[in-house]
N, C-alpha and C. Protein backbone atom coordinates (compact mmCIF):
# COMPACT_ATOMS: atom_id res chain seq x y z
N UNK A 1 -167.20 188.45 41.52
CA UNK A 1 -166.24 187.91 40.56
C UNK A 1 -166.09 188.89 39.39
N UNK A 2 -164.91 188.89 38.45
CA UNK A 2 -164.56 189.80 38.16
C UNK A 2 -164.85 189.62 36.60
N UNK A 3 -165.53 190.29 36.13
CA UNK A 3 -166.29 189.81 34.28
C UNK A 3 -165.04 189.96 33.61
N UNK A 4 -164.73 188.87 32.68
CA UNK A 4 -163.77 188.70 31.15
C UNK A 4 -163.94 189.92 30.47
N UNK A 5 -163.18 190.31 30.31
CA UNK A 5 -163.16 191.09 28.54
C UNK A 5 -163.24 189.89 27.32
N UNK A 6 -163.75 190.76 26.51
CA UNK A 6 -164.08 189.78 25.11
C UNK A 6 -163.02 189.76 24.91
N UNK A 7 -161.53 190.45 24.70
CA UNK A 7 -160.52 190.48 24.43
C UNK A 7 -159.67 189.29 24.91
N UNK A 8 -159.96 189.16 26.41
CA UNK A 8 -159.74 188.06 27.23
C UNK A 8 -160.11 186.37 26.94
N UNK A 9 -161.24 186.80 26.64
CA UNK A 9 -162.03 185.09 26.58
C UNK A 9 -161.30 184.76 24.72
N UNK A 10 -160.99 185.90 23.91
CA UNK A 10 -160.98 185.26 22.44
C UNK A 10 -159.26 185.08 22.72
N UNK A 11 -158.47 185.67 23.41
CA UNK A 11 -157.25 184.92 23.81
C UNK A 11 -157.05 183.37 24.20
N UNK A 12 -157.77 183.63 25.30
CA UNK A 12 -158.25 182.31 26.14
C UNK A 12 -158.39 181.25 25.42
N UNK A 13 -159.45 181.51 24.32
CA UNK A 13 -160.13 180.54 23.49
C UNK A 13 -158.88 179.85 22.57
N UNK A 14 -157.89 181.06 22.20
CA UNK A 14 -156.58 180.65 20.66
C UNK A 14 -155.51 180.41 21.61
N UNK A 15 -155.25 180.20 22.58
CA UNK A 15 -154.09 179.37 23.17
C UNK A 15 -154.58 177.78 23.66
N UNK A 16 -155.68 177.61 23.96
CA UNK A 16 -156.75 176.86 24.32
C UNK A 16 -156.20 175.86 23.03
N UNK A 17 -157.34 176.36 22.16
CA UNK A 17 -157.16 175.90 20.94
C UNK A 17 -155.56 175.46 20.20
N UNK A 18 -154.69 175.98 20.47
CA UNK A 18 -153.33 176.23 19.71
C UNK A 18 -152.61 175.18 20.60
N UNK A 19 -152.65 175.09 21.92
CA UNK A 19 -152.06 173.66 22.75
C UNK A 19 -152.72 172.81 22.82
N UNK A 20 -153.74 172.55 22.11
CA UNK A 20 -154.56 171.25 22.62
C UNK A 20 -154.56 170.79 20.74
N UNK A 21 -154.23 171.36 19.87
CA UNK A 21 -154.09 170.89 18.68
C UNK A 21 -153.40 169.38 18.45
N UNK A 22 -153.88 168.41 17.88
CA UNK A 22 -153.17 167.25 17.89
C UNK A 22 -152.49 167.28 16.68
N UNK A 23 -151.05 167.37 16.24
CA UNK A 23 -150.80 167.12 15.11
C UNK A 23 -150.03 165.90 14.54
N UNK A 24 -150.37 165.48 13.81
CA UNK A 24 -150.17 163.81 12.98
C UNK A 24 -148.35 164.05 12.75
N UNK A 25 -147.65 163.33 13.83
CA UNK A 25 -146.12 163.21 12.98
C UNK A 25 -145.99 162.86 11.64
N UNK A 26 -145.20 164.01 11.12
CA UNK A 26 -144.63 163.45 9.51
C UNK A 26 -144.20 161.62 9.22
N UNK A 27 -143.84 161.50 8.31
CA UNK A 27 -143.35 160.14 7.74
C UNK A 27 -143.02 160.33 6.39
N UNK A 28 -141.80 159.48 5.99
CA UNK A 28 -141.11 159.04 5.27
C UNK A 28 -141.59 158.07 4.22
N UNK A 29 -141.14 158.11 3.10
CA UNK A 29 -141.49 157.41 1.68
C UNK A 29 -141.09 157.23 1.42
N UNK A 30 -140.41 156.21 0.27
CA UNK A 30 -139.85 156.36 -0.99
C UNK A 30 -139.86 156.41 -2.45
N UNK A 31 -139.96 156.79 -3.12
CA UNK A 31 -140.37 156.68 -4.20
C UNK A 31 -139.64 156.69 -5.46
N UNK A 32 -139.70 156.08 -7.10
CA UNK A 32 -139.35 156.21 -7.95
C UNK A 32 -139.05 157.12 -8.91
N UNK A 33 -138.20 157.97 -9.50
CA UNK A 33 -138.65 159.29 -9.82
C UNK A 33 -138.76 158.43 -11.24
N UNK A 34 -137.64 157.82 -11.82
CA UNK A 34 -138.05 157.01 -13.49
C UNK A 34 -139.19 155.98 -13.67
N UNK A 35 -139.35 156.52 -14.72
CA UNK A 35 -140.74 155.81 -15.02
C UNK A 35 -140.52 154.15 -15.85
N UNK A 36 -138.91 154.12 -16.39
CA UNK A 36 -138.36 152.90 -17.16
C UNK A 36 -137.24 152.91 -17.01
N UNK A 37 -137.47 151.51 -16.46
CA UNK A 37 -135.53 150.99 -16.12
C UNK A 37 -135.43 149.93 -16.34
N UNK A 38 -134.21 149.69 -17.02
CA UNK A 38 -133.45 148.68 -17.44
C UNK A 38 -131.97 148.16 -16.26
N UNK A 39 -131.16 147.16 -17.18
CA UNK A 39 -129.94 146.66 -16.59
C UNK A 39 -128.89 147.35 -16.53
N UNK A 40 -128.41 148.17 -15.70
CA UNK A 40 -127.31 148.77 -16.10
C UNK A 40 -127.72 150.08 -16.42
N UNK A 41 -128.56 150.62 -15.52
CA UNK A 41 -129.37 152.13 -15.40
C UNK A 41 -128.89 152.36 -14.14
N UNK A 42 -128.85 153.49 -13.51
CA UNK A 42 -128.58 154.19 -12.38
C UNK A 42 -129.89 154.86 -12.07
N UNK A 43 -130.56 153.82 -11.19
CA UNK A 43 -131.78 154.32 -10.70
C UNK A 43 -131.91 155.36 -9.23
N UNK A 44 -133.05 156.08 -9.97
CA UNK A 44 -133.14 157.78 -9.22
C UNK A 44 -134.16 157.32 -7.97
N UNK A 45 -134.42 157.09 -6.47
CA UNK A 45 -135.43 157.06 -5.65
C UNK A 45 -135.10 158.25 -4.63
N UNK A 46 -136.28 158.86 -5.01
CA UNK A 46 -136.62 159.79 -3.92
C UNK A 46 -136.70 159.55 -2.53
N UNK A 47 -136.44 160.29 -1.59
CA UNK A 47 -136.98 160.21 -0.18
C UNK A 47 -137.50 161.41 0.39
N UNK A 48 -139.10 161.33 0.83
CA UNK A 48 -139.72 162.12 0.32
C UNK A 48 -140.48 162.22 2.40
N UNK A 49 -140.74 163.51 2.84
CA UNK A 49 -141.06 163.90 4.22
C UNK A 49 -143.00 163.85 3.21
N UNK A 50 -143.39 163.22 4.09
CA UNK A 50 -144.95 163.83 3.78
C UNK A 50 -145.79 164.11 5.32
N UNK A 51 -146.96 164.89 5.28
CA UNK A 51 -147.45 165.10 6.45
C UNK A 51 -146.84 166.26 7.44
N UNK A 52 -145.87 166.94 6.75
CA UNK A 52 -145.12 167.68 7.58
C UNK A 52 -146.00 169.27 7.89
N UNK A 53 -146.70 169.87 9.04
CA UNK A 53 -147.85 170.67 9.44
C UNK A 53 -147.03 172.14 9.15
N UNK A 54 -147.47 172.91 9.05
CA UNK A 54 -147.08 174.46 8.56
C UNK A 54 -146.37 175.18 9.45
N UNK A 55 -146.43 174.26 10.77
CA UNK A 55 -145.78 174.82 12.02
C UNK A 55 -144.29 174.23 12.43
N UNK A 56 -144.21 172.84 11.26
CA UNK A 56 -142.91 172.08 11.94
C UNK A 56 -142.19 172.30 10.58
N UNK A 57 -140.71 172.11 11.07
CA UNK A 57 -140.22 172.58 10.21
C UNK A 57 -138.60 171.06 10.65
N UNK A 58 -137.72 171.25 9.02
CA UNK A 58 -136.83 169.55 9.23
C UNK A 58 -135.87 170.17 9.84
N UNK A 59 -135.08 169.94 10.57
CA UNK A 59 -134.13 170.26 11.20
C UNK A 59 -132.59 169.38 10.79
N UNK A 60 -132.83 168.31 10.51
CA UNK A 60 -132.06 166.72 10.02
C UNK A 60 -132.80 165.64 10.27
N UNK A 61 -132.02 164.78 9.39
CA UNK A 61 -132.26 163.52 9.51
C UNK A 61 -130.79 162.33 8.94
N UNK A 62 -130.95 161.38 9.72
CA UNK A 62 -130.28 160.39 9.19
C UNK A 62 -130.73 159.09 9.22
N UNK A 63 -129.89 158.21 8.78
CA UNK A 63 -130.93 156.84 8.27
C UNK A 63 -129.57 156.00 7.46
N UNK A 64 -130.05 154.84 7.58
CA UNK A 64 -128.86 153.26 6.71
C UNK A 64 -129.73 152.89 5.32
N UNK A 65 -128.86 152.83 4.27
CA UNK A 65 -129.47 151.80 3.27
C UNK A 65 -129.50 150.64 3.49
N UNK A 66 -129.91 149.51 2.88
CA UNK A 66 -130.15 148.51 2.75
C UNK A 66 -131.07 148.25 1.33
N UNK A 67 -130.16 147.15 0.33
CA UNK A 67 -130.40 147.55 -1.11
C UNK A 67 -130.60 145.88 -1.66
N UNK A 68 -131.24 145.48 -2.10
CA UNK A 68 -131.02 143.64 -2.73
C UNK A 68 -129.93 143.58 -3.58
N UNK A 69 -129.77 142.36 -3.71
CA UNK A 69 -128.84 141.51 -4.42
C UNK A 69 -128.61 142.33 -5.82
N UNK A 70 -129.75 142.63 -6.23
CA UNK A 70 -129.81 143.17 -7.86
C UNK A 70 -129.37 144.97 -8.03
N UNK A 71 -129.21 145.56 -6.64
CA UNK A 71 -128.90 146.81 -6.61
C UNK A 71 -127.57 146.98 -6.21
N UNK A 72 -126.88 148.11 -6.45
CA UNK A 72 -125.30 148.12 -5.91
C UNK A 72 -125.59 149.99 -5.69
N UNK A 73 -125.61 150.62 -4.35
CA UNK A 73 -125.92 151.71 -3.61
C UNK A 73 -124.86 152.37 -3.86
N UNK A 74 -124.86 153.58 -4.90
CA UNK A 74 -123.73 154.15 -5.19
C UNK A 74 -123.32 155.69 -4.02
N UNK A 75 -124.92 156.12 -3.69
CA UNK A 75 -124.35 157.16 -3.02
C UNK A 75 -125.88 158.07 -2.73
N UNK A 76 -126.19 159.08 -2.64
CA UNK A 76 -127.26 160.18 -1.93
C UNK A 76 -126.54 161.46 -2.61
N UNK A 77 -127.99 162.36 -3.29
CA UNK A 77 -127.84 163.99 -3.34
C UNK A 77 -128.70 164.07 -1.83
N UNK A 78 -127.98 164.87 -1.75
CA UNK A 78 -129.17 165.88 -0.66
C UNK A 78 -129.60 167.25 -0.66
N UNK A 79 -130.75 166.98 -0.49
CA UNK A 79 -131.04 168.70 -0.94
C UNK A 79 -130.34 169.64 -0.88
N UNK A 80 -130.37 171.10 -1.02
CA UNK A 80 -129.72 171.85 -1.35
C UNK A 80 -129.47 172.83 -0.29
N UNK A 81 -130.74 172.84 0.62
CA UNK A 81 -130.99 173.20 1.73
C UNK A 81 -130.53 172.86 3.00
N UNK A 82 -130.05 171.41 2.79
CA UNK A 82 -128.87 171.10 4.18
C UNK A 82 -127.90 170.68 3.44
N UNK A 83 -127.13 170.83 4.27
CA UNK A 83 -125.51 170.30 4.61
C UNK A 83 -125.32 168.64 5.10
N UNK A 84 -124.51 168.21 3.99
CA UNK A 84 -124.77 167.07 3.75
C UNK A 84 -123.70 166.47 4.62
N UNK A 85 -123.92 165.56 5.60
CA UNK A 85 -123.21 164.70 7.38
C UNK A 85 -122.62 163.63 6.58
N UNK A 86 -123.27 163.03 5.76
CA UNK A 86 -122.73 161.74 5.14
C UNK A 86 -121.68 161.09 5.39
N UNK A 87 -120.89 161.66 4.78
CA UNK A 87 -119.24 160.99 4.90
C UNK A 87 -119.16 161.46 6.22
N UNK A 88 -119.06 162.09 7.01
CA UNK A 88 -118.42 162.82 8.44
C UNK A 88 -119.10 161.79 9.62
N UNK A 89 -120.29 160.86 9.03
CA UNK A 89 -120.77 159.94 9.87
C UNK A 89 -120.29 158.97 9.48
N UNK A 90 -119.32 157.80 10.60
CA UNK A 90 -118.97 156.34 10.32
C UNK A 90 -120.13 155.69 10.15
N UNK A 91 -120.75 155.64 10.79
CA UNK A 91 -122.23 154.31 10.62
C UNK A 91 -123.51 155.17 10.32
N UNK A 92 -123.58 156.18 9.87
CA UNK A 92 -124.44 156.29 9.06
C UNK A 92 -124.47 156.55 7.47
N UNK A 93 -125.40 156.01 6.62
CA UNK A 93 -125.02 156.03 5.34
C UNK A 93 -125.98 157.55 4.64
N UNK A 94 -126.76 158.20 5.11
CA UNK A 94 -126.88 159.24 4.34
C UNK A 94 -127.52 160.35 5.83
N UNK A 95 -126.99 161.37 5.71
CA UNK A 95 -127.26 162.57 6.47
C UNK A 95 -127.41 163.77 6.21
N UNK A 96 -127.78 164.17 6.62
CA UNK A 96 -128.28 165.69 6.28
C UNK A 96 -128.74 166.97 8.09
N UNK A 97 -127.65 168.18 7.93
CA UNK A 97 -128.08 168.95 9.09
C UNK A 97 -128.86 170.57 8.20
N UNK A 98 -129.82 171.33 8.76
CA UNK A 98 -130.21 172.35 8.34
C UNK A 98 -130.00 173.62 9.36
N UNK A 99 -129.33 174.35 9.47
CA UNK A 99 -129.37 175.62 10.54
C UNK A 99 -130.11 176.03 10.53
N UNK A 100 -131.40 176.37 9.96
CA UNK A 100 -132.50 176.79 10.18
C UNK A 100 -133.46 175.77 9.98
N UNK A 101 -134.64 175.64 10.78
CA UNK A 101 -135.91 174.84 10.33
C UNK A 101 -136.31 174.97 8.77
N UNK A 102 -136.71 173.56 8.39
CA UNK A 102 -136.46 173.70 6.27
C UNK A 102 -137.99 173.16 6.70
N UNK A 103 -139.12 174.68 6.13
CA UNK A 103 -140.48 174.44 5.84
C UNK A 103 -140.77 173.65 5.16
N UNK A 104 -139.93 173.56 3.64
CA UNK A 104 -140.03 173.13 2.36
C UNK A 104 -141.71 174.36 1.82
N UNK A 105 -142.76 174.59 1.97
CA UNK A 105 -143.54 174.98 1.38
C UNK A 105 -144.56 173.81 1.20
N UNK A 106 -144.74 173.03 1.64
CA UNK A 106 -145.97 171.61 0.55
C UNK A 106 -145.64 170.81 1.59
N UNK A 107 -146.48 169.92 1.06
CA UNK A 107 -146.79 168.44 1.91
C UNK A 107 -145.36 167.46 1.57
N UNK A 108 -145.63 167.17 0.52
CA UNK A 108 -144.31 166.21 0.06
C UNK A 108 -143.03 167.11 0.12
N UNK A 109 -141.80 166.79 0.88
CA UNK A 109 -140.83 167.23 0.59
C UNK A 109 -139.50 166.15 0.47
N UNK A 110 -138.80 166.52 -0.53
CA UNK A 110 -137.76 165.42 -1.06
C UNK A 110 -136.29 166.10 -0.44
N UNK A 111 -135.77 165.20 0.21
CA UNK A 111 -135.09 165.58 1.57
C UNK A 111 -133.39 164.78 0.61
N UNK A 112 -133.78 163.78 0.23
CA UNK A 112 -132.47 163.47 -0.77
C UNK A 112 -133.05 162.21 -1.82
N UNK A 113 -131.96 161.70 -2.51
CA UNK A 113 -132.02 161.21 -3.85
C UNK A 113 -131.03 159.97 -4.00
N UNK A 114 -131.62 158.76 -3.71
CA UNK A 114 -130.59 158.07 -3.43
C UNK A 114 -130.05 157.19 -4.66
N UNK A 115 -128.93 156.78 -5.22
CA UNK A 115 -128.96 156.23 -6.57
C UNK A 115 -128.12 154.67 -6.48
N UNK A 116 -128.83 154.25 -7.39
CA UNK A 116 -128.27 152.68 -6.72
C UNK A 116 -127.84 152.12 -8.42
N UNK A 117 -127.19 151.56 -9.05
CA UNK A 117 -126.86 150.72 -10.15
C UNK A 117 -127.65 149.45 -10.22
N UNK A 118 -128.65 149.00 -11.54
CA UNK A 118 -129.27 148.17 -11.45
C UNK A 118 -128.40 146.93 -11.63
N UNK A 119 -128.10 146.04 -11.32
CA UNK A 119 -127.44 145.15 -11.71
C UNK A 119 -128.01 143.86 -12.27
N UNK A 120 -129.26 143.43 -11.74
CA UNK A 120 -130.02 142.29 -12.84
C UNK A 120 -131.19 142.53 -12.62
N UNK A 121 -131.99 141.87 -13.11
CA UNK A 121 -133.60 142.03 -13.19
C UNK A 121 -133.90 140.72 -12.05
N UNK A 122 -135.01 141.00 -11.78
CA UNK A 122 -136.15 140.33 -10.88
C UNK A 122 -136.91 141.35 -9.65
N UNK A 123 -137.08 140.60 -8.36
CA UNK A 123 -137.65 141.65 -7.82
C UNK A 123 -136.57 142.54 -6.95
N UNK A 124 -136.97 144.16 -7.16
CA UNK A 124 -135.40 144.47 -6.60
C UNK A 124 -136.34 145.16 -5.58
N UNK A 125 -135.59 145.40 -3.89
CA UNK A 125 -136.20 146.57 -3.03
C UNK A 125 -134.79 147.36 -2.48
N UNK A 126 -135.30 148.63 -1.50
CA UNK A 126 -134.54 149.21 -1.07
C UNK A 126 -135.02 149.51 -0.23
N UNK A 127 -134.51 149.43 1.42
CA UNK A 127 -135.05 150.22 2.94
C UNK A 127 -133.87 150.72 3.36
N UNK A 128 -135.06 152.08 4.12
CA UNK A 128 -134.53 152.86 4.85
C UNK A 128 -134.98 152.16 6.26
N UNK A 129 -133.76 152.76 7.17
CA UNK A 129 -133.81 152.19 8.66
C UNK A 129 -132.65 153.44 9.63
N UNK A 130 -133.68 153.45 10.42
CA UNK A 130 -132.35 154.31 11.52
C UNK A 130 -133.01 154.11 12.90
N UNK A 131 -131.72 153.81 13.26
CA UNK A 131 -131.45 153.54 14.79
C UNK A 131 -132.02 154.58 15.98
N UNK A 132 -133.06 154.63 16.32
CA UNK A 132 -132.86 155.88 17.21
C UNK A 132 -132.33 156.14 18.43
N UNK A 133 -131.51 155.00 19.03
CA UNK A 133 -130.68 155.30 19.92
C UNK A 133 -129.28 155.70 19.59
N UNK A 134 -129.16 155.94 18.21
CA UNK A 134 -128.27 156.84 17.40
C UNK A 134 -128.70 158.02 17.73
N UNK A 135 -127.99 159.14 18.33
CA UNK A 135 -128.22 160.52 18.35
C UNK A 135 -128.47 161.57 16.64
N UNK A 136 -127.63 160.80 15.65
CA UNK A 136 -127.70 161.24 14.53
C UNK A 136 -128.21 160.41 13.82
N UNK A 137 -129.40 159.18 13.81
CA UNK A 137 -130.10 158.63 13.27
C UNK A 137 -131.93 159.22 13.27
N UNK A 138 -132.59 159.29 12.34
CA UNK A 138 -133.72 159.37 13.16
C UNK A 138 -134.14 160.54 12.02
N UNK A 139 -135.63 161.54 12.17
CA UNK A 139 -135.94 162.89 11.72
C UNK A 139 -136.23 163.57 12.75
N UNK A 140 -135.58 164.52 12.45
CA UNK A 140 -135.31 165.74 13.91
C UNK A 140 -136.18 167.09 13.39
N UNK A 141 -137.33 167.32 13.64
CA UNK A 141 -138.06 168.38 13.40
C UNK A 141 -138.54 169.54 14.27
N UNK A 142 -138.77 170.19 14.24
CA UNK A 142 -139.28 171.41 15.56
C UNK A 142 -140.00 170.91 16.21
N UNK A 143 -140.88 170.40 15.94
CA UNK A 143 -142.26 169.73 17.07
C UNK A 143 -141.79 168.20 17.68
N UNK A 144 -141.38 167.22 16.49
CA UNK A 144 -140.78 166.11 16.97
C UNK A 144 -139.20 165.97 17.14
N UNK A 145 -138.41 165.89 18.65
CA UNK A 145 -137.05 165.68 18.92
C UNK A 145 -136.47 164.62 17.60
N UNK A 146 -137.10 163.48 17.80
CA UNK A 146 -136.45 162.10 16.99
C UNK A 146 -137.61 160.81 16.57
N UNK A 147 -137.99 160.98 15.15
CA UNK A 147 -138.45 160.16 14.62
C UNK A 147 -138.40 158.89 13.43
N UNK A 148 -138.52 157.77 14.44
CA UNK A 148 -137.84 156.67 13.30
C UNK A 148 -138.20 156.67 12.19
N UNK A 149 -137.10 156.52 11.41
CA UNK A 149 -137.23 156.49 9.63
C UNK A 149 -137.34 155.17 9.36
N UNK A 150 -138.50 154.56 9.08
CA UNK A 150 -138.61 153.01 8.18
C UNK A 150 -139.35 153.07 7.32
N UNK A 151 -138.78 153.04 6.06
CA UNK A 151 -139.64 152.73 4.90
C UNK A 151 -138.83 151.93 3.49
N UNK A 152 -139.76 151.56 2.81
CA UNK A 152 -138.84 150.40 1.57
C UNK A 152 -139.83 150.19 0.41
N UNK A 153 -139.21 150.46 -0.51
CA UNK A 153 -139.84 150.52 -1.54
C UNK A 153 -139.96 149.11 -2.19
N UNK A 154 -140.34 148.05 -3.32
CA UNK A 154 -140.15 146.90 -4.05
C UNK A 154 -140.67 146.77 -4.91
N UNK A 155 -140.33 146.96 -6.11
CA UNK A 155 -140.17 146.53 -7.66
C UNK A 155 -139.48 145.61 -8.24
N UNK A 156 -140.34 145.19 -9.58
CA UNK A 156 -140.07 144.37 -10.07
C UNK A 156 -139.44 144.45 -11.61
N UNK A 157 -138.67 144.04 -12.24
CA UNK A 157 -137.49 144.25 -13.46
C UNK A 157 -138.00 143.01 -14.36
N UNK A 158 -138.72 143.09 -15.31
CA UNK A 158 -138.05 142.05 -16.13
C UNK A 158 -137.33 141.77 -17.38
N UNK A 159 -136.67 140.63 -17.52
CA UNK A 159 -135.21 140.06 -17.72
C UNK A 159 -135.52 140.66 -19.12
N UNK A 160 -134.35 141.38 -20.32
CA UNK A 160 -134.79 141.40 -21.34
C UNK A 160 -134.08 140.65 -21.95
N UNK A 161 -134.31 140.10 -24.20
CA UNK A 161 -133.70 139.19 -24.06
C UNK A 161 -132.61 139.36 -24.42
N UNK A 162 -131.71 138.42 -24.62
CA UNK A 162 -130.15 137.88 -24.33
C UNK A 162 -129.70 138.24 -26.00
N UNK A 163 -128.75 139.37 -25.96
CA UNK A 163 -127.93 140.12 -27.98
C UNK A 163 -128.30 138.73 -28.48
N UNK A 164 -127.65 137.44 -28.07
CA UNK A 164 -126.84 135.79 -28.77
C UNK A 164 -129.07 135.71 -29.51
N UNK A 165 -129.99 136.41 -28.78
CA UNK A 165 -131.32 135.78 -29.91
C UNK A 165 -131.37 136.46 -30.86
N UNK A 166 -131.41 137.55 -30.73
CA UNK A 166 -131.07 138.69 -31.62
C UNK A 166 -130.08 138.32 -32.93
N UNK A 167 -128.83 137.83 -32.67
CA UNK A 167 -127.70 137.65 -33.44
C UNK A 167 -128.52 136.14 -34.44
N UNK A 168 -129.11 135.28 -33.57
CA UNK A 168 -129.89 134.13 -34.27
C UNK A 168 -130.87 134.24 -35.16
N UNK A 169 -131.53 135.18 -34.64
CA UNK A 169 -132.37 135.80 -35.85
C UNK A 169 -132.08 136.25 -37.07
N UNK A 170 -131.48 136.83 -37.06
CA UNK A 170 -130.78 138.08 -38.12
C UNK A 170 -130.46 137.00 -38.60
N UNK A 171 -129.46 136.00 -38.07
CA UNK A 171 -128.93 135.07 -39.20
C UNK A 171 -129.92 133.94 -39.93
N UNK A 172 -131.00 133.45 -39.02
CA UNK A 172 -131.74 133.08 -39.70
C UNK A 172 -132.48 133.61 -41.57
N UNK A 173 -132.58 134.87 -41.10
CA UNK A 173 -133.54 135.53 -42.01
C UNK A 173 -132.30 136.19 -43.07
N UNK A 174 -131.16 136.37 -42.95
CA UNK A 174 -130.01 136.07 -43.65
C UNK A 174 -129.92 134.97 -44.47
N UNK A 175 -129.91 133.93 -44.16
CA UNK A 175 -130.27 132.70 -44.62
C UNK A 175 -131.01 132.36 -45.77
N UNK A 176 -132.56 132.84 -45.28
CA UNK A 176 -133.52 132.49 -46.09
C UNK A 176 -133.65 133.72 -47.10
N UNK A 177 -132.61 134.52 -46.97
CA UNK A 177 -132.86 135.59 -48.45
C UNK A 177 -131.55 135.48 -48.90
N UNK A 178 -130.73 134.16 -48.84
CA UNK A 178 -129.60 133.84 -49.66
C UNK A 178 -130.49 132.85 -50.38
N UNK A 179 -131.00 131.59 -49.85
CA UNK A 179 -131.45 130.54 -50.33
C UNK A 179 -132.34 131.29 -51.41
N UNK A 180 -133.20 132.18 -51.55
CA UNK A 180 -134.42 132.44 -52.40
C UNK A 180 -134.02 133.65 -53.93
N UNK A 181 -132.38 133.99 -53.05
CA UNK A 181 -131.64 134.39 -54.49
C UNK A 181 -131.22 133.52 -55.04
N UNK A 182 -131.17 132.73 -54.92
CA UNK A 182 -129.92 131.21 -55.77
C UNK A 182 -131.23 130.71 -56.15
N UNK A 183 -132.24 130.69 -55.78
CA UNK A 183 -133.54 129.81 -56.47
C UNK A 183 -133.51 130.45 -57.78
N UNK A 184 -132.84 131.58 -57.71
CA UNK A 184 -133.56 132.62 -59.30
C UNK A 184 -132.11 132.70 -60.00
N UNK A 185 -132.31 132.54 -61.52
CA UNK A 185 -131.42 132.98 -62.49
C UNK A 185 -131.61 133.73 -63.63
N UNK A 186 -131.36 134.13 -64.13
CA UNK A 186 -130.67 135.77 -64.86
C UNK A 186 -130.84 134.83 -66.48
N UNK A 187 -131.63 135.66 -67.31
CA UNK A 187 -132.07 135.57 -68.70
C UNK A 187 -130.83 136.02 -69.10
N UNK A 188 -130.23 135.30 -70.23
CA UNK A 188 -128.96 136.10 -71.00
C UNK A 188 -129.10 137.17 -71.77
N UNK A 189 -130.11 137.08 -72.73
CA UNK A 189 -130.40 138.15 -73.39
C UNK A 189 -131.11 139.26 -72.71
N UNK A 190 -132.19 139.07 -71.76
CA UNK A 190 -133.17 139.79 -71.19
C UNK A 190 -132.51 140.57 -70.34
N UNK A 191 -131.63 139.70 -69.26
CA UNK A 191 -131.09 140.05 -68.12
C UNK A 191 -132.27 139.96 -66.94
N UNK A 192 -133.53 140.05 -67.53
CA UNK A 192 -134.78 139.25 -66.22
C UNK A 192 -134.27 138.12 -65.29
N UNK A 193 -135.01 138.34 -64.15
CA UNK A 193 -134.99 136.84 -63.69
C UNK A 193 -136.19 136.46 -63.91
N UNK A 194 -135.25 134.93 -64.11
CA UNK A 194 -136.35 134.17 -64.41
C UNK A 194 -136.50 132.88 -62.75
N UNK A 195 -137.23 132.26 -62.83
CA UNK A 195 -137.37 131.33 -61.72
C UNK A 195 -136.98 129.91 -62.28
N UNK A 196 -136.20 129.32 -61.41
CA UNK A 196 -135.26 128.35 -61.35
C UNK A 196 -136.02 127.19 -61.90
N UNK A 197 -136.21 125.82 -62.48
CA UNK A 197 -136.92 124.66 -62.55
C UNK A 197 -136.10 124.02 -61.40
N UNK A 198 -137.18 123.05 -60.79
CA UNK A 198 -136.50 122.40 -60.10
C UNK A 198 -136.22 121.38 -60.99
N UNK A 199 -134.95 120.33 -60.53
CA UNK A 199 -134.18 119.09 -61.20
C UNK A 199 -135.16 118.15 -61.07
N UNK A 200 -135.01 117.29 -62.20
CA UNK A 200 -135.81 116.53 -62.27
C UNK A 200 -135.55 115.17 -61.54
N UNK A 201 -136.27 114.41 -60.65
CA UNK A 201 -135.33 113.71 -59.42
C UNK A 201 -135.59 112.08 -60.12
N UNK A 202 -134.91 111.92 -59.78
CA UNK A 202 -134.00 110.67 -60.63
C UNK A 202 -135.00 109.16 -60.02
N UNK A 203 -135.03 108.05 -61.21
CA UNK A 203 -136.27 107.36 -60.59
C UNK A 203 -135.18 106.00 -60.05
C-alpha cells in the first residue's frame, strides 16, 4: 500500500474538516433603534440578520408587515447595499435584491428600517412573516437557498396626559393668585400693602 504524504493527509484532514462543519442558520430580529416615543412619533425598527458565519453571505430577502391597531406602516429604508424590490413586488411589502453576496462585516447586520406612525398608546407590536412558497419571500443567502423570516417585536406606550389637565391647572393656580391680590390693599400715603381685615360678620 502506498504511504500518504504529509501534504496529503493535512489536505485530507481541511476538506474533512471544511464539509463536515455544521453551521447555525442566520435569523432575523427586530429591534428599536429610539430609546423614547411618544404619540405621533414616527417610530425607527430595525431589522437586523444575526448569526450570519464569515462564509455566507445575503443575497435577498423578502417578508409582509403586520403592525397593531396603534401603528399605521408608512414604508422601509433598505440598506444601501441592495436594490430595493419593494414596490416592483404586488404581495410583498418590503424587499431587497444584492448582485453580489452582502458579508456585511459583523454578526448583527441591519438589512432595512421599517417606520410605522405611532398612533395611540397601549401595547403596540409589529411582525415580520414571509411565505416561503413565495419564490421572493424568505432570506436567500449563499449557504441557505430560502429561509423563513418570523419575528415581532411588542412594546408598550403609556397614555400621556390630556392639554384640557394642563389648561385646568394653570387656571386653577390663576385663580388663587387673583383671590390673594384682592385680599391686599395699598396704604395711601405709604403706597405699602397692607393686609386686608376681614368684615366683621353680622350677628
Amino acid at each position: 500500500m502506498k504511504k500518504l504524504s504529509r501534504i496529503q493527509i493535512v489536505m485530507a484532514v481541511f476538506f474533512t474538516l471544511m464539509f463536515n462543519t455544521a453551521y447555525a442558520a442566520p435569523v432575523v430580529i427586530l429591534e428599536v433603534s429610539s430609546s423614547e416615543i411618544n404619540v405621533g412619533d414616527v417610530l425607527e425598527i430595525n431589522v437586523i440578520v444575526k448569526g450570519l458565519s464569515r462564509s455566507d453571505g445575503i443575497l435577498a430577502f423578502g417578508f409582509d408587515i403586520d403592525v397593531s391597531s396603534g401603528l399605521d406602516f408608512t414604508g422601509a429604508v433598505i440598506h444601501s447595499d441592495f436594490t430595493d424590490l419593494s414596490s416592483s413586488l404586488s404581495i410583498t411589502d418590503v424587499a431587497g435584491l444584492s448582485f453580489l453576496p452582502f458579508y456585511g462585516g459583523g454578526d448583527d447586520i441591519i438589512i432595512a428600517t421599517l417606520n410605522s406612525l405611532v398612533l395611540s398608546s397601549g401595547t403596540l407590536e409589529i411582525k415580520l412573516e414571509s411565505d416561503i412558497s413565495d419564490p421572493n419571500e424568505g432570506l436567500f443567502t449563499t449557504l441557505y437557498p430560502q429561509l423563513d423570516i418570523t419575528s415581532s417585536i411588542t412594546f408598550s406606550l403609556a397614555p400621556v396626559p390630556a392639554p384640557t389637565s394642563f389648561i385646568l391647572l394653570g387656571a386653577g393656580l390663576l385663580g388663587m393668585g387673583v383671590l390673594r391680590y384682592r385680599s391686599q390693599i395699598i396704604h395711601p400715603y405709604t403706597g405699602s400693602k397692607i393686609q386686608k381685615k376681614p368684615e366683621a360678620e353680622w350677628v
